[in-house]
Protein backbone atom coordinates (compact mmCIF):
# COMPACT_ATOMS: atom_id res chain seq x y z
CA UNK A 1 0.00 0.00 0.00
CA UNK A 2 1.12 3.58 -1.09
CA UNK A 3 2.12 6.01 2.02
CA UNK A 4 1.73 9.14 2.13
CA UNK A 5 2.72 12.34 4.54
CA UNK A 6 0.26 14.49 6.53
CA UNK A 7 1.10 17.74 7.83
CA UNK A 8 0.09 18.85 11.57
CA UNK A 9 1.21 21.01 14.31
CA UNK A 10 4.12 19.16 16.81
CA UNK A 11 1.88 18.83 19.48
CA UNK A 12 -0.67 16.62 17.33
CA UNK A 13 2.37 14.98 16.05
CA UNK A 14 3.62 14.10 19.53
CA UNK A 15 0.44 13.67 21.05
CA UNK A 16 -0.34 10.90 18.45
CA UNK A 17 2.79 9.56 18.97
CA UNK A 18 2.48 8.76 22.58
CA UNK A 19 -0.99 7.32 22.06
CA UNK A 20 0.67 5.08 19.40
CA UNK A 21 3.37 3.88 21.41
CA UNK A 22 0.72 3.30 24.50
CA UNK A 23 -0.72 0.89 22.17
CA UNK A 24 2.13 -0.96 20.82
CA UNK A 25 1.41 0.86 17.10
CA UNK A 26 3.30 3.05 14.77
CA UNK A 27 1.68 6.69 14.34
CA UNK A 28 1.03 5.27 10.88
CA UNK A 29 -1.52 2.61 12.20
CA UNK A 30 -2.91 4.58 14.92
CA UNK A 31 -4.25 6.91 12.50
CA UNK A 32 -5.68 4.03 9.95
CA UNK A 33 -7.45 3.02 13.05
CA UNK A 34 -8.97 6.27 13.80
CA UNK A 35 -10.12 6.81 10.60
CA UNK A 36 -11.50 3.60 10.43
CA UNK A 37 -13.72 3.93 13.57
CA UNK A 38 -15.50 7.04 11.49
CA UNK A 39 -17.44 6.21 8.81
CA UNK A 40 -18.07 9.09 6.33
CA UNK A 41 -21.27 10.49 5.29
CA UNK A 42 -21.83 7.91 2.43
CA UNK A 43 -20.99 5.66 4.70
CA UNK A 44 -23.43 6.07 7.17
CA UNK A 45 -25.77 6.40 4.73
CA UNK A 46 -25.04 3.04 3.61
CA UNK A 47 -25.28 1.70 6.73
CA UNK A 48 -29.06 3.55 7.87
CA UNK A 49 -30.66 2.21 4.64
CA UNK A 50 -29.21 -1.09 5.24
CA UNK A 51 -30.56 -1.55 8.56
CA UNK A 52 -33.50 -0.11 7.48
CA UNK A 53 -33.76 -3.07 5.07
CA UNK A 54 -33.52 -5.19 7.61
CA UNK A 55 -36.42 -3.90 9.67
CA UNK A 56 -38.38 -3.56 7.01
CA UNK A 57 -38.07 -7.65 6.50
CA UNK A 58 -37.80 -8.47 10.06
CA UNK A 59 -41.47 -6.50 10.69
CA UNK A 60 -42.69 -7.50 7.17
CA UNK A 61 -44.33 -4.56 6.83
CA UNK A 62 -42.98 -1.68 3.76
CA UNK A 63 -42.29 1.23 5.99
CA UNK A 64 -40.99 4.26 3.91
CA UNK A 65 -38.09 6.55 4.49
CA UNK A 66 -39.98 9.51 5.77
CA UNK A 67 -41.81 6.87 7.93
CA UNK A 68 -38.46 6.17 9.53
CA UNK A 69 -37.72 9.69 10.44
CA UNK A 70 -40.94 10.21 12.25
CA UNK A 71 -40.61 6.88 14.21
CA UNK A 72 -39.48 7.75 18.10
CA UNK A 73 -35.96 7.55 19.35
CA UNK A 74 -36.09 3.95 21.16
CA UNK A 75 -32.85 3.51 21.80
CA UNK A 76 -32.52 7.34 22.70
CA UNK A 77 -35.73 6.75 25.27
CA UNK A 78 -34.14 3.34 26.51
CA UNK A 79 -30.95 5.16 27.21
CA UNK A 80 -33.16 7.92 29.09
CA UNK A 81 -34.84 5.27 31.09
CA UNK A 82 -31.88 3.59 32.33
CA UNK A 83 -29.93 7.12 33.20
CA UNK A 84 -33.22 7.98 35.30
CA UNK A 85 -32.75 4.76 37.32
CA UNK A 86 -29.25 4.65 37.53
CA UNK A 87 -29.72 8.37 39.03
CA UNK A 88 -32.37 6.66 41.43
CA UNK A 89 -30.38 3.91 42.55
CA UNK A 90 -27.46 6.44 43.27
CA UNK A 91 -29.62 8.73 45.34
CA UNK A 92 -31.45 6.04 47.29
CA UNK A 93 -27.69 4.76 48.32
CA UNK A 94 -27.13 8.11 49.14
């Protein structure tokens, strides 16, 4: 595979250098990791109407695009509910 040189200031240089050395990595790798872990636009894109395939044949049922968007934030509210217990539990140990 074809290198190729990035420019940035000496403390991102040495900042990603400790980081790669923490994980046993040149600063090369590190930074093919990182950009691996974010997906770009297209990519996410991708992604959304791929697992929006997959509901629709899980369910069965032909739910459109726009349909999607209006459909509530489940894992948003699950993520709610389990912050408003978790604050609960810490104040009733409190």
């Amino acid at each position: 595979m074809a290198s190729t040189t990035i420019q940035v200031p000496r403390e991102t240089r040495d900042h990603l250098a400790e980081l790669a050395k923490e994980r046993g990595v040149s600063i090369g790798q590190l930074v093919e990791a990182l950009a691996a872990e974010q997906p770009t636009a297209a990519q996410r894109a991708e992604r959304l109407a791929a697992d929006r395939d997959v509901a629709r044949r899980l369910i069965g049922v032909d739910i459109g695009d726009e349909e999607f968007e209006q459909a509530p934030d489940v894992l948003g509210n699950i993520y709610k509910i389990a912050a408003a217990k978790a604050r609960a539990a810490r104040d009733a140990a409190a």
